[in-house]
PDB file of N, CA and C in Angstrom:
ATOM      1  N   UNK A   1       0.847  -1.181   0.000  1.00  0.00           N
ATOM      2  CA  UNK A   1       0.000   0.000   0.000  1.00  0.00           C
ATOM      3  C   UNK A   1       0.886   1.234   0.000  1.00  0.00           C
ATOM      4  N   UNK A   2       0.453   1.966  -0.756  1.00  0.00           N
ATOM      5  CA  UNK A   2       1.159   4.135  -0.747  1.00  0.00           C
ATOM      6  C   UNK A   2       1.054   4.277   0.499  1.00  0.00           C
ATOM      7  N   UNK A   3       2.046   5.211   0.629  1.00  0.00           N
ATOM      8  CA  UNK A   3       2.263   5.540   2.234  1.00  0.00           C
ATOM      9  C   UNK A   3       0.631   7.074   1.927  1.00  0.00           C
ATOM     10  N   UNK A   4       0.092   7.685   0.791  1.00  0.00           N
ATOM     11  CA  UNK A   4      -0.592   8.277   0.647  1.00  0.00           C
ATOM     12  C   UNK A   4      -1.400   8.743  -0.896  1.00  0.00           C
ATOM     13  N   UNK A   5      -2.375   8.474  -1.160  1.00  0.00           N
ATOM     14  CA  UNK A   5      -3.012   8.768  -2.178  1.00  0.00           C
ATOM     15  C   UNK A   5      -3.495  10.086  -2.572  1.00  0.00           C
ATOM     16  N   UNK A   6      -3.517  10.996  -4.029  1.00  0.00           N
ATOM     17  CA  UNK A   6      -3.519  12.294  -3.929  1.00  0.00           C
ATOM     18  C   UNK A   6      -4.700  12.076  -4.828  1.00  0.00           C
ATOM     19  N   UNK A   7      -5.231  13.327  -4.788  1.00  0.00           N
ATOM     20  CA  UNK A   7      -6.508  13.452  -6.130  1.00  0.00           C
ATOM     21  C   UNK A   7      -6.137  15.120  -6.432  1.00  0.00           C
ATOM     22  N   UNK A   8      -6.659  15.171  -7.562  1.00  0.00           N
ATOM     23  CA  UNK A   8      -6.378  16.042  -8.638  1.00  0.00           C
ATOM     24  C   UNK A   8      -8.154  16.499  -8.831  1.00  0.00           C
ATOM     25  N   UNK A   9      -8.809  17.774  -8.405  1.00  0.00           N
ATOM     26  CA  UNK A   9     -10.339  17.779  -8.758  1.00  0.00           C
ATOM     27  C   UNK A   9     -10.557  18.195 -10.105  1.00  0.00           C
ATOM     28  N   UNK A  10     -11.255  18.007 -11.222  1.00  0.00           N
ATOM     29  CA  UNK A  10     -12.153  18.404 -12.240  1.00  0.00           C
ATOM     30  C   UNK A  10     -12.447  19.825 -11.884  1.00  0.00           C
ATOM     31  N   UNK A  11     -12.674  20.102 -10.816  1.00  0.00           N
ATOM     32  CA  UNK A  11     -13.630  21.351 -10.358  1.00  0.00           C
ATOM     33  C   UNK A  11     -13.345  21.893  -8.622  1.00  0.00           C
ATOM     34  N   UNK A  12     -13.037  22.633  -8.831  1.00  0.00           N
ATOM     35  CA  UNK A  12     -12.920  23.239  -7.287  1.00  0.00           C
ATOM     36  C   UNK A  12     -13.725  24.110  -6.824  1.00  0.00           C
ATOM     37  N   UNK A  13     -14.480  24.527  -7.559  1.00  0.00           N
ATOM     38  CA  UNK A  13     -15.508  25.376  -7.393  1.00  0.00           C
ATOM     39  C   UNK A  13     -17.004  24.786  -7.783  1.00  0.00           C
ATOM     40  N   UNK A  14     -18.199  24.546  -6.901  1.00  0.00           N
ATOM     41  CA  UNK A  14     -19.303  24.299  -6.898  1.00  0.00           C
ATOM     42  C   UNK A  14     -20.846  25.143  -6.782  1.00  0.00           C
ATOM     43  N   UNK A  15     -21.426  25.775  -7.608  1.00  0.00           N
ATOM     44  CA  UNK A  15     -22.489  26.765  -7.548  1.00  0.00           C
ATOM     45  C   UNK A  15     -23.151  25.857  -6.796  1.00  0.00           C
ATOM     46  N   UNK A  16     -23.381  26.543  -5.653  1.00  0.00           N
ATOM     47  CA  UNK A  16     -24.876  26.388  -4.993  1.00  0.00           C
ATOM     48  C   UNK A  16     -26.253  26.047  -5.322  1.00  0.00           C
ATOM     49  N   UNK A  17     -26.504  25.040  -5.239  1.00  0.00           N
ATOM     50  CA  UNK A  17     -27.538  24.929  -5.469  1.00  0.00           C
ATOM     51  C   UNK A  17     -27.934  23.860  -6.625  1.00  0.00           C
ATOM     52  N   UNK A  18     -26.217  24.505  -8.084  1.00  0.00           N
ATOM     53  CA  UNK A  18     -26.420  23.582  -9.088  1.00  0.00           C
ATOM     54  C   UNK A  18     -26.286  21.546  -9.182  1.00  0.00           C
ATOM     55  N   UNK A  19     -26.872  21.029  -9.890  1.00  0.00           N
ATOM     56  CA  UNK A  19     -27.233  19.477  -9.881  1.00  0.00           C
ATOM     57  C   UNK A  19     -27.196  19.022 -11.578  1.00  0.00           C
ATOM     58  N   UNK A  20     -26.402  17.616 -11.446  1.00  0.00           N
ATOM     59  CA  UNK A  20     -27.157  17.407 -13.002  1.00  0.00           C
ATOM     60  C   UNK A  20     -26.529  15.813 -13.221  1.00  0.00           C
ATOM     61  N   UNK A  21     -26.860  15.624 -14.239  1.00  0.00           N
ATOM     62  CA  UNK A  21     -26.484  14.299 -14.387  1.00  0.00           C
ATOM     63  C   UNK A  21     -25.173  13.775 -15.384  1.00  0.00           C
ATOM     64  N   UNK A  22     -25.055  15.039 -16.359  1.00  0.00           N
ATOM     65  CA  UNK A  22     -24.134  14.995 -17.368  1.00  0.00           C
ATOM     66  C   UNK A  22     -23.087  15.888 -16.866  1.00  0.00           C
ATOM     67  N   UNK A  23     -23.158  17.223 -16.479  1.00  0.00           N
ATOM     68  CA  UNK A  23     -21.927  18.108 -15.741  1.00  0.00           C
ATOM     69  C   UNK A  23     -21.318  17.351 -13.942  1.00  0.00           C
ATOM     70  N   UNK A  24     -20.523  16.591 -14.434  1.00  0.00           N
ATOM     71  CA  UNK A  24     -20.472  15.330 -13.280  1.00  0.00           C
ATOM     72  C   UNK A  24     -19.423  16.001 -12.237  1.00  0.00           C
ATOM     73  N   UNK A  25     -18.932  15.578 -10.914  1.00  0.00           N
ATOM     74  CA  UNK A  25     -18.013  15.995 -10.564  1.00  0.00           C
ATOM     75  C   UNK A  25     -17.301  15.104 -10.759  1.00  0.00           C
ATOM     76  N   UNK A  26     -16.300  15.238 -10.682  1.00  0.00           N
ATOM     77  CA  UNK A  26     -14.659  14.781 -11.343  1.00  0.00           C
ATOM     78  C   UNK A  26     -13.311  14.634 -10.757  1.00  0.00           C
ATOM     79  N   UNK A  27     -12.561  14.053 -11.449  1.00  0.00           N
ATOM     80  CA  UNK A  27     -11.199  13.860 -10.303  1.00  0.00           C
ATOM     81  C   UNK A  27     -10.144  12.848 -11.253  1.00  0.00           C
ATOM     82  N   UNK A  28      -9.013  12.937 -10.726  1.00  0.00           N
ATOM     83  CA  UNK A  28      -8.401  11.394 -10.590  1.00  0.00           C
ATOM     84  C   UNK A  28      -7.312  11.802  -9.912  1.00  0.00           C
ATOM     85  N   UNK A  29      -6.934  10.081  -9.322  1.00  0.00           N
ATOM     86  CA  UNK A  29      -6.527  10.056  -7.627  1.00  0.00           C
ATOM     87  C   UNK A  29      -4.988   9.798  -8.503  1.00  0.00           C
ATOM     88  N   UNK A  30      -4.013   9.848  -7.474  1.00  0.00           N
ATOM     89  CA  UNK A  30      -2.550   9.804  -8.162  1.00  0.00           C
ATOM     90  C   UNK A  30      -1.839   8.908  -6.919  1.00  0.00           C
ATOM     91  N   UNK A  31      -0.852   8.252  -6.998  1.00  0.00           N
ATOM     92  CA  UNK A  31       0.170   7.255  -6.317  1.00  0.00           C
ATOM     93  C   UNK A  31       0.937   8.190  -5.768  1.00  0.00           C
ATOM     94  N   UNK A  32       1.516   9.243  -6.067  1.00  0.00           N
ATOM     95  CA  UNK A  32       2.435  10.106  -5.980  1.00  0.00           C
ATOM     96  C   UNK A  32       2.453  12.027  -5.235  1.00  0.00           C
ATOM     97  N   UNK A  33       3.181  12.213  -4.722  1.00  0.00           N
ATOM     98  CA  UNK A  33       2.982  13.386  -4.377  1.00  0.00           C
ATOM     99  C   UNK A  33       2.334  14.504  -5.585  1.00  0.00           C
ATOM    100  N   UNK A  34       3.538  14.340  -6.798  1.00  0.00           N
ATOM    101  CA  UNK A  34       3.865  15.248  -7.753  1.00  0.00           C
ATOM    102  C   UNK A  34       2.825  14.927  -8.811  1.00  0.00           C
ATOM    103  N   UNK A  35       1.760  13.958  -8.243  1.00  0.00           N
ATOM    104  CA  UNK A  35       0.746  13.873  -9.176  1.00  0.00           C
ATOM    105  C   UNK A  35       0.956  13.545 -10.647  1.00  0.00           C
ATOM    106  N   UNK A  36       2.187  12.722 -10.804  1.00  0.00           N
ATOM    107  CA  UNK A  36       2.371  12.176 -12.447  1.00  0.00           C
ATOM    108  C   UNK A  36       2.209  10.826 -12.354  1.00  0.00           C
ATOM    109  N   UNK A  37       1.615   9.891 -11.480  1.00  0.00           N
ATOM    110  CA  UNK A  37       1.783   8.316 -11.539  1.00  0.00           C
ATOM    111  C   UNK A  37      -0.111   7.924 -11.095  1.00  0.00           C
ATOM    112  N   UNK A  38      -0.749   7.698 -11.931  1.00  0.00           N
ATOM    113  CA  UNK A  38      -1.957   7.487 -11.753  1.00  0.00           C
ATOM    114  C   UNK A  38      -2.111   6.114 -10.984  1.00  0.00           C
ATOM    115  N   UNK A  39      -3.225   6.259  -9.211  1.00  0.00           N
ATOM    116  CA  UNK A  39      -3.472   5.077  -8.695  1.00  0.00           C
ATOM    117  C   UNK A  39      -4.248   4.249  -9.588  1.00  0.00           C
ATOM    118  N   UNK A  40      -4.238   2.651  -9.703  1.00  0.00           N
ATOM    119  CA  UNK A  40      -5.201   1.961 -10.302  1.00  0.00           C
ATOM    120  C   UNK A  40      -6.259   1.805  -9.331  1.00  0.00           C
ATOM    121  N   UNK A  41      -7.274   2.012  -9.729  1.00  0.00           N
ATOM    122  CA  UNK A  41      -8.470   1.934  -9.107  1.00  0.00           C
ATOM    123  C   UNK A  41      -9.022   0.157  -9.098  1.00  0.00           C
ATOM    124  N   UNK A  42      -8.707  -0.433  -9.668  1.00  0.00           N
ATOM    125  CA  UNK A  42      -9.386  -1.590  -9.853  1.00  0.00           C
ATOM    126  C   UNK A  42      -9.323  -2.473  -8.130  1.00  0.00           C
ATOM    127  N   UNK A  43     -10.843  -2.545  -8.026  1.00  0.00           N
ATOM    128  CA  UNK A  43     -10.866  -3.122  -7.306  1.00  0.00           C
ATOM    129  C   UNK A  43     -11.665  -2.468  -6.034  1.00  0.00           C
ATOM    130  N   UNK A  44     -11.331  -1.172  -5.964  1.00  0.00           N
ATOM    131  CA  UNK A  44     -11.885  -0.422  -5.331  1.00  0.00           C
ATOM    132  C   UNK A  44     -13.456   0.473  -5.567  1.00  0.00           C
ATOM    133  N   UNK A  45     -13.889   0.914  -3.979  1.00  0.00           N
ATOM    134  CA  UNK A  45     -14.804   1.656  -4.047  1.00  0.00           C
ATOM    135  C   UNK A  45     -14.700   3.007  -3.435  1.00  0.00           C
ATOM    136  N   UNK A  46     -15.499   3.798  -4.107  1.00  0.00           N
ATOM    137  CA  UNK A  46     -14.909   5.196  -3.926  1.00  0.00           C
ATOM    138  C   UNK A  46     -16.040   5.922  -3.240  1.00  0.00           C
ATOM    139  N   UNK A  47     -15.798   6.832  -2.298  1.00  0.00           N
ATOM    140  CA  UNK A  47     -16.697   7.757  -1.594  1.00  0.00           C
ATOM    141  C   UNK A  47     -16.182   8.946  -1.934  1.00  0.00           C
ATOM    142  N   UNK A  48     -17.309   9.837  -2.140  1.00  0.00           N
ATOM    143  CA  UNK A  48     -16.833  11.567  -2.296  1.00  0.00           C
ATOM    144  C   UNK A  48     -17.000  11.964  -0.791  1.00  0.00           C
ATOM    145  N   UNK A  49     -16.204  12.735   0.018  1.00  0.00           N
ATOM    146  CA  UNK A  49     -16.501  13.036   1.226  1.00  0.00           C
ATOM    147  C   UNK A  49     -15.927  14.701   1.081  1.00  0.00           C
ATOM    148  N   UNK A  50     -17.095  15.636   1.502  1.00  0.00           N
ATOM    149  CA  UNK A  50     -17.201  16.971   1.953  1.00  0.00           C
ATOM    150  C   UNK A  50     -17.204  17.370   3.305  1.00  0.00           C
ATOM    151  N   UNK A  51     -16.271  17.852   3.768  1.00  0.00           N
ATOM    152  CA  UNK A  51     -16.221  18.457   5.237  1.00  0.00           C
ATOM    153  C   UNK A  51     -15.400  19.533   5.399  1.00  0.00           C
ATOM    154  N   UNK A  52     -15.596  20.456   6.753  1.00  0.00           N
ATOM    155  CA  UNK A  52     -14.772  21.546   6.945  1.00  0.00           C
ATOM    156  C   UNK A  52     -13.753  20.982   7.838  1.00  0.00           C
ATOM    157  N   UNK A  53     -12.834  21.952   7.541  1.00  0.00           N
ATOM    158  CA  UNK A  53     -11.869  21.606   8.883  1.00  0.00           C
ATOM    159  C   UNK A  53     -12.148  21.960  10.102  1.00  0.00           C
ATOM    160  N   UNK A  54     -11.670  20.590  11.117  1.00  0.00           N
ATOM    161  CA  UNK A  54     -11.994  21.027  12.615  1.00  0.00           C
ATOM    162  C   UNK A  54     -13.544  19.888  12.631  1.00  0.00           C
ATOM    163  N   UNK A  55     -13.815  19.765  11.650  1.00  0.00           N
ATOM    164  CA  UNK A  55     -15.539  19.076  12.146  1.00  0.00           C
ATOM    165  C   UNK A  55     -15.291  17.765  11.679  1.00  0.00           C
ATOM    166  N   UNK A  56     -15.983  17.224  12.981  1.00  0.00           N
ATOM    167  CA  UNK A  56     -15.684  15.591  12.773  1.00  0.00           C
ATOM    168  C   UNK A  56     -16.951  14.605  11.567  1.00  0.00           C
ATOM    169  N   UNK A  57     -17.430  15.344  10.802  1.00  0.00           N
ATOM    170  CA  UNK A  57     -18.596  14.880   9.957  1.00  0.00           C
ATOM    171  C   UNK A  57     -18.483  15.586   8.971  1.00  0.00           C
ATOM    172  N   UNK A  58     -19.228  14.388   8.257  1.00  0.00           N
ATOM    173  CA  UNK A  58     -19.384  14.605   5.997  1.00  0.00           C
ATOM    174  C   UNK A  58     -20.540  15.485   6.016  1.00  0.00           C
ATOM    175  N   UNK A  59     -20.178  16.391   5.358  1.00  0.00           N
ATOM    176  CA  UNK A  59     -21.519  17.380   4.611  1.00  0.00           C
ATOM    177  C   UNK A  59     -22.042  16.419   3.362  1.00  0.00           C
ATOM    178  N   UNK A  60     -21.116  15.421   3.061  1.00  0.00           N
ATOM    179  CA  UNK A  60     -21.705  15.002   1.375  1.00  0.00           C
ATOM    180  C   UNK A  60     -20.235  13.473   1.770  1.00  0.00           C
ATOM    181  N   UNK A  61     -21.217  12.399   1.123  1.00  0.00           N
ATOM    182  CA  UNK A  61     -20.735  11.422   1.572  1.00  0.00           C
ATOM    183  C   UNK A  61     -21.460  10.320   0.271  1.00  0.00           C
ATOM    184  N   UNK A  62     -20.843  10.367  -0.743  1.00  0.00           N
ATOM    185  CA  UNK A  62     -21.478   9.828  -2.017  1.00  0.00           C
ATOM    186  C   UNK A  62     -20.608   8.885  -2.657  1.00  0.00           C
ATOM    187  N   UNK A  63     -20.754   7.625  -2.781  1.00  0.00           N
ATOM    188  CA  UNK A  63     -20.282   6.902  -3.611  1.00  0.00           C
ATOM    189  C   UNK A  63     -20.155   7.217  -5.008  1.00  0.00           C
ATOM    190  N   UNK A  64     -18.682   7.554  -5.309  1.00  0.00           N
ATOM    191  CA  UNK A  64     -18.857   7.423  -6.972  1.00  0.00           C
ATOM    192  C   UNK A  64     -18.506   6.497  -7.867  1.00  0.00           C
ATOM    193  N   UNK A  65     -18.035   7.079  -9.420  1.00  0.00           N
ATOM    194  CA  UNK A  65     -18.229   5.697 -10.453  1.00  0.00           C
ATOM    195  C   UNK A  65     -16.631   6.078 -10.747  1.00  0.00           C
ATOM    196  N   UNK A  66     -15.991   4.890 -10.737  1.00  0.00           N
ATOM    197  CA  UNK A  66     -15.159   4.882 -11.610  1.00  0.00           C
ATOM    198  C   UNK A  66     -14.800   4.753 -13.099  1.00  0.00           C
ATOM    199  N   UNK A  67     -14.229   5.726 -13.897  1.00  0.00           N
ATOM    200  CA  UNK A  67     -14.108   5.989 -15.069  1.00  0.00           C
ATOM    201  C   UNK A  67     -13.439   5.593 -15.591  1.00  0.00           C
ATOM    202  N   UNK A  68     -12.137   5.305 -15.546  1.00  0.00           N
ATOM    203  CA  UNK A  68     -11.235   4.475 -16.090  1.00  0.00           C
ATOM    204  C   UNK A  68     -10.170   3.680 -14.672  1.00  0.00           C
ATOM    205  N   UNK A  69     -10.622   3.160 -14.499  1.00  0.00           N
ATOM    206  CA  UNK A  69      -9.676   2.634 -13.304  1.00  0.00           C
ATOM    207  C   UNK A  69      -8.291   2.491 -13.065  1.00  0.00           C
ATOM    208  N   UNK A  70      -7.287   2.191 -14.305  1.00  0.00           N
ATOM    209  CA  UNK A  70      -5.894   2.102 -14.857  1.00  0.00           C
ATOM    210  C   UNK A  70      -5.308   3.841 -14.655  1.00  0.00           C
ATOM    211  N   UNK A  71      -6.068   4.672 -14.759  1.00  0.00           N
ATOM    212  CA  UNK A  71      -6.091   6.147 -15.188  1.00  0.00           C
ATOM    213  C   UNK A  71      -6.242   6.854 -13.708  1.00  0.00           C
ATOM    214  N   UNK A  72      -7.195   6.070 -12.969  1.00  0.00           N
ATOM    215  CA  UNK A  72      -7.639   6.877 -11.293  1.00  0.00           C
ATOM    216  C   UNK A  72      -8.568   7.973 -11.864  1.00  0.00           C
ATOM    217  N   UNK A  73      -9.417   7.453 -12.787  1.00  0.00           N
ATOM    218  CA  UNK A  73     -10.343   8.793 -12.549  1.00  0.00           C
ATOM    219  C   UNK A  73     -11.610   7.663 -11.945  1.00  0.00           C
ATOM    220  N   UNK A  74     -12.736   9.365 -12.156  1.00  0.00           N
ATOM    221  CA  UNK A  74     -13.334   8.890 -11.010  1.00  0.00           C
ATOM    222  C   UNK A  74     -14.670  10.246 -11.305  1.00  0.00           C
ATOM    223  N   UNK A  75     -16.430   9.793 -11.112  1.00  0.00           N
ATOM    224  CA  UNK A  75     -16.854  10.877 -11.355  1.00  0.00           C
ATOM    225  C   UNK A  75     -17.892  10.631 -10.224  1.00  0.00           C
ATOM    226  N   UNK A  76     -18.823  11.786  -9.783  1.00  0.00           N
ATOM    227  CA  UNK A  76     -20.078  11.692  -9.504  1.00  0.00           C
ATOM    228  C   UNK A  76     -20.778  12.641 -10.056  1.00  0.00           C
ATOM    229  N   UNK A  77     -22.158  12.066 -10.792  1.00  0.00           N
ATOM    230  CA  UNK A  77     -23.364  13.169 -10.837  1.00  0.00           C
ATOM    231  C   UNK A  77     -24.219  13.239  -9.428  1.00  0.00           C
ATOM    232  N   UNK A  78     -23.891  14.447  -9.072  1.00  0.00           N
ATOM    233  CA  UNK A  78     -24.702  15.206  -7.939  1.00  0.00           C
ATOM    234  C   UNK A  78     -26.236  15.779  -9.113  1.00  0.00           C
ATOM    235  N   UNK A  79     -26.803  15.071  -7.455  1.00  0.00           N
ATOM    236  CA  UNK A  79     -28.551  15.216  -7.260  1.00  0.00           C
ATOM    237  C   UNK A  79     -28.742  16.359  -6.744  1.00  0.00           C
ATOM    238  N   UNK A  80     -30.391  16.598  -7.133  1.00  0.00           N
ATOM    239  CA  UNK A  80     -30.807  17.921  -6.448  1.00  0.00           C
ATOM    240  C   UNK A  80     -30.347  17.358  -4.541  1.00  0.00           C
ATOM    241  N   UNK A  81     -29.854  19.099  -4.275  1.00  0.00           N
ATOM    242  CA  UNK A  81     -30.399  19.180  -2.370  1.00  0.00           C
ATOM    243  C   UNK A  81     -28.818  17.715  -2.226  1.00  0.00           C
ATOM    244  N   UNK A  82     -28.395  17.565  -2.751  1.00  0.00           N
ATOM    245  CA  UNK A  82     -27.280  16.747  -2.318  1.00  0.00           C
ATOM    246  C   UNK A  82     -25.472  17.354  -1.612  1.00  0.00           C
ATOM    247  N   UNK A  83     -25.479  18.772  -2.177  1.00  0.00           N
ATOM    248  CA  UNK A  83     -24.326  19.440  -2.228  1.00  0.00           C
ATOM    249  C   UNK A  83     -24.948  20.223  -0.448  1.00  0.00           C
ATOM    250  N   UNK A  84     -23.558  20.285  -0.178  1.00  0.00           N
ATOM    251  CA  UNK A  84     -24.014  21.229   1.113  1.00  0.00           C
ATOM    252  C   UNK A  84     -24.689  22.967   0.473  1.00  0.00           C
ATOM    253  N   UNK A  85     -25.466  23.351   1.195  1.00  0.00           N
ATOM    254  CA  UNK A  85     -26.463  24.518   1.207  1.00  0.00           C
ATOM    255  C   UNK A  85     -25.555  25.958   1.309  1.00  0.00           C
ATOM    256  N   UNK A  86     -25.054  25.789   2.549  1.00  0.00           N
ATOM    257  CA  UNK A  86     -23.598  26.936   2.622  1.00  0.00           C
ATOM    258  C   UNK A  86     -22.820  26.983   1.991  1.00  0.00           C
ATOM    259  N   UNK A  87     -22.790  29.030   1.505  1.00  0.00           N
ATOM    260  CA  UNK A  87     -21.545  29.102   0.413  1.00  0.00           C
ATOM    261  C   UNK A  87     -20.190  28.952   1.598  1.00  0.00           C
ATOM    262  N   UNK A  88     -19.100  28.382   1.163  1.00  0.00           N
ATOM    263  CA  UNK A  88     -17.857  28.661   1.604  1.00  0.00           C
ATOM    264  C   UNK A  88     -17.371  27.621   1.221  1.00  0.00           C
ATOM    265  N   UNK A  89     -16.061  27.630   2.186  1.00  0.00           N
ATOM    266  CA  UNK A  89     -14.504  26.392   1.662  1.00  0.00           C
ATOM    267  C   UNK A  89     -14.793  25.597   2.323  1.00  0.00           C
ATOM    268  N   UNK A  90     -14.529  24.101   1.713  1.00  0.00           N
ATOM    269  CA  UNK A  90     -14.791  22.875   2.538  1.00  0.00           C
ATOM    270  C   UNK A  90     -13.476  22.192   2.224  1.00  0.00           C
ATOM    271  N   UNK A  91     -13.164  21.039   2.237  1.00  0.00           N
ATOM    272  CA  UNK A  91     -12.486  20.010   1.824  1.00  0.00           C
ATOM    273  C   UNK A  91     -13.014  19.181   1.165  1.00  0.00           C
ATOM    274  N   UNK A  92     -12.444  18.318   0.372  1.00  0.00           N
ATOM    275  CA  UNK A  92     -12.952  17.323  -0.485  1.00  0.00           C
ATOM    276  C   UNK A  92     -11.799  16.332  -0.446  1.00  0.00           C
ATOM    277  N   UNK A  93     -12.370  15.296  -0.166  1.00  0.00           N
ATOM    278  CA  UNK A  93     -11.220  13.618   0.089  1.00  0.00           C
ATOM    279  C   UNK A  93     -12.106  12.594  -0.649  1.00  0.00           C
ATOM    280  N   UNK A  94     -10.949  11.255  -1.377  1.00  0.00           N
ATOM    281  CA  UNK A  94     -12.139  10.414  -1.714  1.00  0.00           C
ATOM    282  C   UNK A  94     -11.672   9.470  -0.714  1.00  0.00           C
ATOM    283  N   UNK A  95     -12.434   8.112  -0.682  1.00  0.00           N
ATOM    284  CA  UNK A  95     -11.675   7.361   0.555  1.00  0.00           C
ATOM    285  C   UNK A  95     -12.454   5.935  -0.726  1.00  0.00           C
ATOM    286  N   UNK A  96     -10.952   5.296  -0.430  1.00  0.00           N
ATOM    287  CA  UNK A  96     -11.042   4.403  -1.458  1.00  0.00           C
ATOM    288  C   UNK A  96     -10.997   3.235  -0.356  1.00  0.00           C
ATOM    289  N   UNK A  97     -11.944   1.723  -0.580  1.00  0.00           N
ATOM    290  CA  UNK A  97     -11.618   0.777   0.386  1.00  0.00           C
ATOM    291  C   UNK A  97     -12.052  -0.280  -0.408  1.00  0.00           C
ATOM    292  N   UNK A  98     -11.465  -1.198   0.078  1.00  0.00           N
ATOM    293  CA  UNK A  98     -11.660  -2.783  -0.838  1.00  0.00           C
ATOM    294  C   UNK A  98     -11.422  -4.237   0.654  1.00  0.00           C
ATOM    295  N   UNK A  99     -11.396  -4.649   0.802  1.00  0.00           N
ATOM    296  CA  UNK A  99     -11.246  -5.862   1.793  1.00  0.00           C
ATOM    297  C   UNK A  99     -10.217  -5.663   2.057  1.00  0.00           C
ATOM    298  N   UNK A 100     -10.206  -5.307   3.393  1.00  0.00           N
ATOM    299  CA  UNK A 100      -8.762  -5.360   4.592  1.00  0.00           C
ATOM    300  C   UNK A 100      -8.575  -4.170   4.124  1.00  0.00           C
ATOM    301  N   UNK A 101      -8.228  -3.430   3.682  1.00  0.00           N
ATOM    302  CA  UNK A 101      -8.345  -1.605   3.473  1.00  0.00           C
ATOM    303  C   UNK A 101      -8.362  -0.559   3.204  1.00  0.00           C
ATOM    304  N   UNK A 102      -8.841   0.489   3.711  1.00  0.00           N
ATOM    305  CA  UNK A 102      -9.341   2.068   3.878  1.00  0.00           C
ATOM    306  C   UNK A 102      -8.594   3.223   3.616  1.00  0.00           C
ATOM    307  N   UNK A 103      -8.131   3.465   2.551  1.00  0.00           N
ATOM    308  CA  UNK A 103      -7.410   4.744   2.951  1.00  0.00           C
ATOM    309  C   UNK A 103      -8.119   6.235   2.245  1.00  0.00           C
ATOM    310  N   UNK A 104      -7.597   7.385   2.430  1.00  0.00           N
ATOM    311  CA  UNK A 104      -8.111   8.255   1.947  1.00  0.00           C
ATOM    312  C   UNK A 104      -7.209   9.154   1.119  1.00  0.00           C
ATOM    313  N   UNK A 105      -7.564   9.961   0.268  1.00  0.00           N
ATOM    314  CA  UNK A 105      -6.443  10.855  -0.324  1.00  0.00           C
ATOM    315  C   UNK A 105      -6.163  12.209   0.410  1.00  0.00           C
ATOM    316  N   UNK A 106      -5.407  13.129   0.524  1.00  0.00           N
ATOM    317  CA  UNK A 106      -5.120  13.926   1.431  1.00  0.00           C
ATOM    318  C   UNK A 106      -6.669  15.119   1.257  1.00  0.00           C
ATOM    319  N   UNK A 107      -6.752  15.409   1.710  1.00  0.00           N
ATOM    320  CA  UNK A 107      -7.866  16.479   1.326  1.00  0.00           C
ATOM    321  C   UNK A 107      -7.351  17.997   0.463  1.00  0.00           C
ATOM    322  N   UNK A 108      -8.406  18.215  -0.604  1.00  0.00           N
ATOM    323  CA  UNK A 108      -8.356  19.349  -1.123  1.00  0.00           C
ATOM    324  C   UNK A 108      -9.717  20.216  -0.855  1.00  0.00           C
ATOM    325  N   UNK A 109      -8.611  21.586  -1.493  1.00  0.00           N
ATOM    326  CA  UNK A 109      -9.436  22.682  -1.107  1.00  0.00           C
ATOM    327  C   UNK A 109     -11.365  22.845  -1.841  1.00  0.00           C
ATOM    328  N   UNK A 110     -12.341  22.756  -1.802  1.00  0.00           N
ATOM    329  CA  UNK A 110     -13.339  23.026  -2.224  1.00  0.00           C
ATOM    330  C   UNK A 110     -14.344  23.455  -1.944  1.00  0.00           C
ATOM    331  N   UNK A 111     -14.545  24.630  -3.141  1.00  0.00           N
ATOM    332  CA  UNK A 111     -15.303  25.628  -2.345  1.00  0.00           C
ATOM    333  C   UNK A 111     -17.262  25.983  -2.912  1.00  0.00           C
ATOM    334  N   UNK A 112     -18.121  26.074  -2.115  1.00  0.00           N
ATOM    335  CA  UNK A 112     -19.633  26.121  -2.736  1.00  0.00           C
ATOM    336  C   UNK A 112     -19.699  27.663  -3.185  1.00  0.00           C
ATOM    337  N   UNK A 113     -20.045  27.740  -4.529  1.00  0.00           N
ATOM    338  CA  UNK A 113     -19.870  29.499  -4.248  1.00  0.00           C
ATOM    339  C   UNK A 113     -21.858  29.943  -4.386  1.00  0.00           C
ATOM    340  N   UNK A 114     -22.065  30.957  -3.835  1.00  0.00           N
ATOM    341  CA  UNK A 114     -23.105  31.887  -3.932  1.00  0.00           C
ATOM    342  C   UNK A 114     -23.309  32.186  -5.511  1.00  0.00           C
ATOM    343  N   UNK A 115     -24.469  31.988  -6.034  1.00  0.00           N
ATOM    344  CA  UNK A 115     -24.699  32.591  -7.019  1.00  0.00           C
ATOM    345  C   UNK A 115     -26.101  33.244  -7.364  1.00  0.00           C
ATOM    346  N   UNK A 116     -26.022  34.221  -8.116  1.00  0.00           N
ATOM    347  CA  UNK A 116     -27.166  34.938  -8.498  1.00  0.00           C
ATOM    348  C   UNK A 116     -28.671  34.089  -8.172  1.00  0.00           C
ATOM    349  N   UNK A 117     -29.661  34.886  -8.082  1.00  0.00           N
ATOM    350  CA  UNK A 117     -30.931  34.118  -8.071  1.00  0.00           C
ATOM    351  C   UNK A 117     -31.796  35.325  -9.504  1.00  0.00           C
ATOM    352  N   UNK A 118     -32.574  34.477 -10.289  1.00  0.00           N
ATOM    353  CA  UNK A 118     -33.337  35.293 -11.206  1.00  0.00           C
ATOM    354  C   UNK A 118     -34.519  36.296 -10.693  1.00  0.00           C
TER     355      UNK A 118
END
């Protein structure tokens, strides 16, 4: 096992409120600090986990799909009312586990932003 798994987000920024099935969230996880050696996913299952720092609980705790597994990507389509409600910075980790074990990728920065209402 990596002494630590990294992910790389699609998106670091999340409108409030927005949902869909085709604009997916996105990623792929890496073996390496420097992010050039893609983890193989095979085998594994993946959770999207949203939280702030300091708080011991997931705002968003979603199993996603793996996309190419050889590659470490990795997507979820977010549902309505699924994304946390509050604009601000959270973290984002995936936590990959398969029989005998759990690990997670370091957490990145991600943030819900406020947007216009019509």
């Amino acid at each position: 096992m990596a002494y630590g798994v990294y992910c790389t987000l699609g998106q670091t920024k999340w409108a409030r409120g927005n949902y869909s099935s085709s604009n997916k969230l996105t990623g792929t996880i890496y073996s390496d600090k420097l992010k050039t050696s893609a983890f193989n996913l095979t085998g594994y299952t993946l959770k999207v986990r949203i939280f702030k720092r300091w708080y011991n609980h997931d705002y968003f705790n979603k199993t996603a799909d793996i996309v190419v597994a050889a590659s470490g990507t990795w997507s979820y389509a977010v549902a309505q009312h699924e994304m946390p409600t509050t604009p601000g910075v959270y973290l984002l980790s995936i936590e990959l586990s398969k029989s005998g074990e759990v690990m997670n990728t370091f957490p990145e920065e991600f943030t819900i932003v406020e947007m216009p209402t019509a």
